[in-house]
Protein backbone atom coordinates (compact mmCIF):
# COMPACT_ATOMS: atom_id res chain seq x y z
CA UNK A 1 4.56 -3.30 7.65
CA UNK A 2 2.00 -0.74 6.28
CA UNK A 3 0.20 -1.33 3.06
CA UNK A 4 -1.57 1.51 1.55
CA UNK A 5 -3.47 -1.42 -0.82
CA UNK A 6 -4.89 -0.18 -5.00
CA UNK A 7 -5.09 -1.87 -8.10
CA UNK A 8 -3.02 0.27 -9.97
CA UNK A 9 0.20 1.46 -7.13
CA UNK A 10 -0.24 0.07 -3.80
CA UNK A 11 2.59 1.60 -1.54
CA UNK A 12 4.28 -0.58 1.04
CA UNK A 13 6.46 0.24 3.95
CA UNK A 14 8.08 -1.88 6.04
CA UNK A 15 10.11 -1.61 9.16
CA UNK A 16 13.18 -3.48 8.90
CA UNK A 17 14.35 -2.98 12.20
CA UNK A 18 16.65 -0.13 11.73
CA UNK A 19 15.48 1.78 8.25
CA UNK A 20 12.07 1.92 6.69
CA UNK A 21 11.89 0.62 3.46
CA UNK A 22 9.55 1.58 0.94
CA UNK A 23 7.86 -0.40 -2.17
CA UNK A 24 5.63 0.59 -5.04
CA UNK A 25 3.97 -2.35 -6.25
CA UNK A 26 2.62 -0.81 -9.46
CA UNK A 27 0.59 -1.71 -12.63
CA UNK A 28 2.78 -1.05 -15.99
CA UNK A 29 5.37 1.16 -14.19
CA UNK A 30 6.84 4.53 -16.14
CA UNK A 31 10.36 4.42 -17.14
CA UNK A 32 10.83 7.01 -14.70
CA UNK A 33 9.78 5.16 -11.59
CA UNK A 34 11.55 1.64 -12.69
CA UNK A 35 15.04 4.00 -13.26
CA UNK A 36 14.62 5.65 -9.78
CA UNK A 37 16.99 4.01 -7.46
CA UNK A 38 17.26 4.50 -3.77
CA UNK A 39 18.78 2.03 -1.60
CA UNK A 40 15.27 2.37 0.61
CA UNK A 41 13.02 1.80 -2.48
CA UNK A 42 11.90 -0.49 -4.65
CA UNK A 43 9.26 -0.71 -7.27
CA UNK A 44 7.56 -4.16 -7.76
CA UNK A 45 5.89 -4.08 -11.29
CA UNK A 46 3.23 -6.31 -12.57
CA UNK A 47 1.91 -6.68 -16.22
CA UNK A 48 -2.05 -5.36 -15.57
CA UNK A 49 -4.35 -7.20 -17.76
CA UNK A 50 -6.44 -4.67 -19.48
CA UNK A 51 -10.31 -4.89 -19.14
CA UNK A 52 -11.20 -2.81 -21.92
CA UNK A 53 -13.24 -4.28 -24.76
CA UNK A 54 -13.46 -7.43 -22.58
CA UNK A 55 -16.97 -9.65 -22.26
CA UNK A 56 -18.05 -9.20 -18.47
CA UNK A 57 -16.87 -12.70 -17.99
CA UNK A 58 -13.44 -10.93 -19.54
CA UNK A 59 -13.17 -8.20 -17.57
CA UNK A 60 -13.66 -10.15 -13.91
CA UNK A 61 -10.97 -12.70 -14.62
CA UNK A 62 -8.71 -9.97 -15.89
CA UNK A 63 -9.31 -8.07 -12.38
CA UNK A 64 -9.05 -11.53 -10.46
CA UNK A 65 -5.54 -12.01 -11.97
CA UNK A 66 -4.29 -8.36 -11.51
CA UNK A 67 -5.45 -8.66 -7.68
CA UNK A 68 -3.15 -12.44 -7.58
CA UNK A 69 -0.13 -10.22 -9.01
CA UNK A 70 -1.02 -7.59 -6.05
CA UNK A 71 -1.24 -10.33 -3.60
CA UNK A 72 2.11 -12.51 -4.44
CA UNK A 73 4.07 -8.94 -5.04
CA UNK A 74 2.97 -8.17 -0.99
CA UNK A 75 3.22 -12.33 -0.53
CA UNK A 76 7.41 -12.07 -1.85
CA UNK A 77 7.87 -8.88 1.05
CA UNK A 78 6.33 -10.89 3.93
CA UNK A 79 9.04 -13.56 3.17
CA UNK A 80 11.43 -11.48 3.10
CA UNK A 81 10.86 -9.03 5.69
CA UNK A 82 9.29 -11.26 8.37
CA UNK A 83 6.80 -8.77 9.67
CA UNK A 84 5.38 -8.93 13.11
CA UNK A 85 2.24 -7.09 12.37
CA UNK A 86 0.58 -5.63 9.30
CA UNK A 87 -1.85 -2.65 9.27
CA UNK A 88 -3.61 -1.62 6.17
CA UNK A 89 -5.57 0.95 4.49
CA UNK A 90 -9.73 -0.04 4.53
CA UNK A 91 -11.33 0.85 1.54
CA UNK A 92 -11.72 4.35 0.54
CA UNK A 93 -15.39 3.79 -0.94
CA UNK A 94 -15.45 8.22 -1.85
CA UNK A 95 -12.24 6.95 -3.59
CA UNK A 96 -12.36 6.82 -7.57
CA UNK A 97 -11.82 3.37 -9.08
CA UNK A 98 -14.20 -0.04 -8.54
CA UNK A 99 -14.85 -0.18 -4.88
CA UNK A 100 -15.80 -3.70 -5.50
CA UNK A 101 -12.05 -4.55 -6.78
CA UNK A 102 -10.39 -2.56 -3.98
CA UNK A 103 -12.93 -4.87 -1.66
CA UNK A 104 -11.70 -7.86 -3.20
CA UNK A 105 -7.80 -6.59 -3.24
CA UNK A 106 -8.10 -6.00 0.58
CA UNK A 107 -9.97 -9.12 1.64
CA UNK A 108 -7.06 -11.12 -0.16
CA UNK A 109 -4.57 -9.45 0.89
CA UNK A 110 -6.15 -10.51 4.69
CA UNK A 111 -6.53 -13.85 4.05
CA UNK A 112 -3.09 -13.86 2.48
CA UNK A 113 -1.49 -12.10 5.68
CA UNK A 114 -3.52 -14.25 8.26
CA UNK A 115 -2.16 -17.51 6.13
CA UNK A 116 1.34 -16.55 7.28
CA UNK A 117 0.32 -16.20 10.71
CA UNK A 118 0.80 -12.45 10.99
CA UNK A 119 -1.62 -10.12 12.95
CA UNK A 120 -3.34 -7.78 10.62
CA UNK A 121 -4.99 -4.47 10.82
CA UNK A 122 -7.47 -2.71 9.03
CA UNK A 123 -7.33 0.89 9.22
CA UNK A 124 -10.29 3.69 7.91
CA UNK A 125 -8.32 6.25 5.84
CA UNK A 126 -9.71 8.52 8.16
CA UNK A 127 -8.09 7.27 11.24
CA UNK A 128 -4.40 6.74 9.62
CA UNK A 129 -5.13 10.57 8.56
CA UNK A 130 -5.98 11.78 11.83
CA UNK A 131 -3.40 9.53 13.60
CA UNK A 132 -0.39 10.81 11.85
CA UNK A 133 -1.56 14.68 10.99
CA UNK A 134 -4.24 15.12 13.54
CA UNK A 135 -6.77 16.06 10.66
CA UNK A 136 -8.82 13.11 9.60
CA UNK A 137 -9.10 14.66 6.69
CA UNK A 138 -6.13 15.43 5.74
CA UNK A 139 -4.90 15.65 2.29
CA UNK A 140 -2.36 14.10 0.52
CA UNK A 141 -0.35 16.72 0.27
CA UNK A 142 -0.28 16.95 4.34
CA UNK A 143 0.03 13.36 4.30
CA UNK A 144 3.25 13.50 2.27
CA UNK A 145 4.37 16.89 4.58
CA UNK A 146 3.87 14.98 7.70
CA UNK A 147 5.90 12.03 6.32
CA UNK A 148 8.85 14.15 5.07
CA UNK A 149 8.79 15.48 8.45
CA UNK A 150 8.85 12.05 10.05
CA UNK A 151 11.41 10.51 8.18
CA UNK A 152 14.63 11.79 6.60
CA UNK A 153 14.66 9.14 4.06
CA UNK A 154 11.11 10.50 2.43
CA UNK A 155 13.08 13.62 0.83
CA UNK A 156 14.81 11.99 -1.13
CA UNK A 157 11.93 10.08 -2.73
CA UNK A 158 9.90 12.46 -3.97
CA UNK A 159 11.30 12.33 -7.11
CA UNK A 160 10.29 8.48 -7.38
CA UNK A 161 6.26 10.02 -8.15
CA UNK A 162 3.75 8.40 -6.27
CA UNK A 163 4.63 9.56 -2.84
CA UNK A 164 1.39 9.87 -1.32
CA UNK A 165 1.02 5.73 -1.37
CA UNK A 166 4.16 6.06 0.44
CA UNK A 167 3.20 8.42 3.03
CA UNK A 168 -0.20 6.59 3.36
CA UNK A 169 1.79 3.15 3.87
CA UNK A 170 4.38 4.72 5.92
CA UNK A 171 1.82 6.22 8.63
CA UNK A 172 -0.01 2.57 8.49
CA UNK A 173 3.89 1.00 9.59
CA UNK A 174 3.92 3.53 12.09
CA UNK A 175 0.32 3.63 13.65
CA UNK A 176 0.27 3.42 17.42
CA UNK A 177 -0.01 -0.15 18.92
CA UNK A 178 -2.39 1.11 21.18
CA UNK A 179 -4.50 2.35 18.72
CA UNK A 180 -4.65 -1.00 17.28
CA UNK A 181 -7.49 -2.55 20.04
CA UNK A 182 -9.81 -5.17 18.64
CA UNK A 183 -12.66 -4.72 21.12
């Protein structure tokens, strides 16, 4: 399973042992993405709580229960797909966004990996980039031509929106065992 892990669409793939399939777990989904069906695809939506206008107090429990709806979206694909191994994105901390949410999203999403006895693997954006396109940094439209290239499924998704989580997590699902060395 690869998780390319955000607050607002984190893109899963997973590696069902004879297809890839591929999951958007998104924040307030458009009408466009929750009508777009695939057989390989499948959008997980979650109601974000807003921050705005929120006391500081507000705003942190709002972000602490939109990273729980990230978590038990990724939680109901582990028990379904069994994976032997996850490998996900590190933070991006040039990325836009709250670094400090996408911190706390990944550590959970760890913890809540490890608790099922999985193996799991955190990957610099860097390395997944230069792994699958051989330019670290790549961008994501090479990302997304590298995956179409891959994969003869990814065509056919581009009109989902949001394809570059899926190439990310799609490159994670695929990076190299050997790559994957803990010393």
């Amino acid at each position: 399973m690869g998780v390319d892990p955000s607050m607002r669409s984190t893109g899963v793939c997973v590696w069902d042992g004879s297809d890839y399939k591929y999951f958007i777990v998104a924040a307030n989904p458009t009408k466009k993405l929750l009508k777009f069906a695939h057989p390989a695809f499948g959008v997980l939506p979650y109601e974000q709580v807003p921050v705005k206008d929120k006391t500081s107090i507000g705003k942190e429990s709002a972000i602490t229960d939109n990273i729980a709806s990230v978590c038990g979206a990724i939680e109901k694909l582990i028990l379904i797909y069994k994976p032997k191994r996850v490998v996900m994105e590190a933070c991006a901390f040039a990325a836009g966004g709250r670094v400090a949410d996408l911190s706390g999203l990944n550590h959970c999403l760890r913890q809540l990996i490890r608790r099922h006895g999985i193996p799991v693997y955190v990957v610099p954006p860097t390395s997944n980039k230069l792994e699958f396109t051989g330019n670290g940094q790549a961008t994501k439209e090479m990302m997304v031509e590298a995956w179409i290239a891959c994969d003869h499924t990814a065509n056919e998704l581009l009109e989902a929106g949001k394809v570059d989580d899926l190439a990310d997590a799609f490159a994670l699902c695929r990076y190299p065992e050997s790559k994957l060395i803990l010393e």
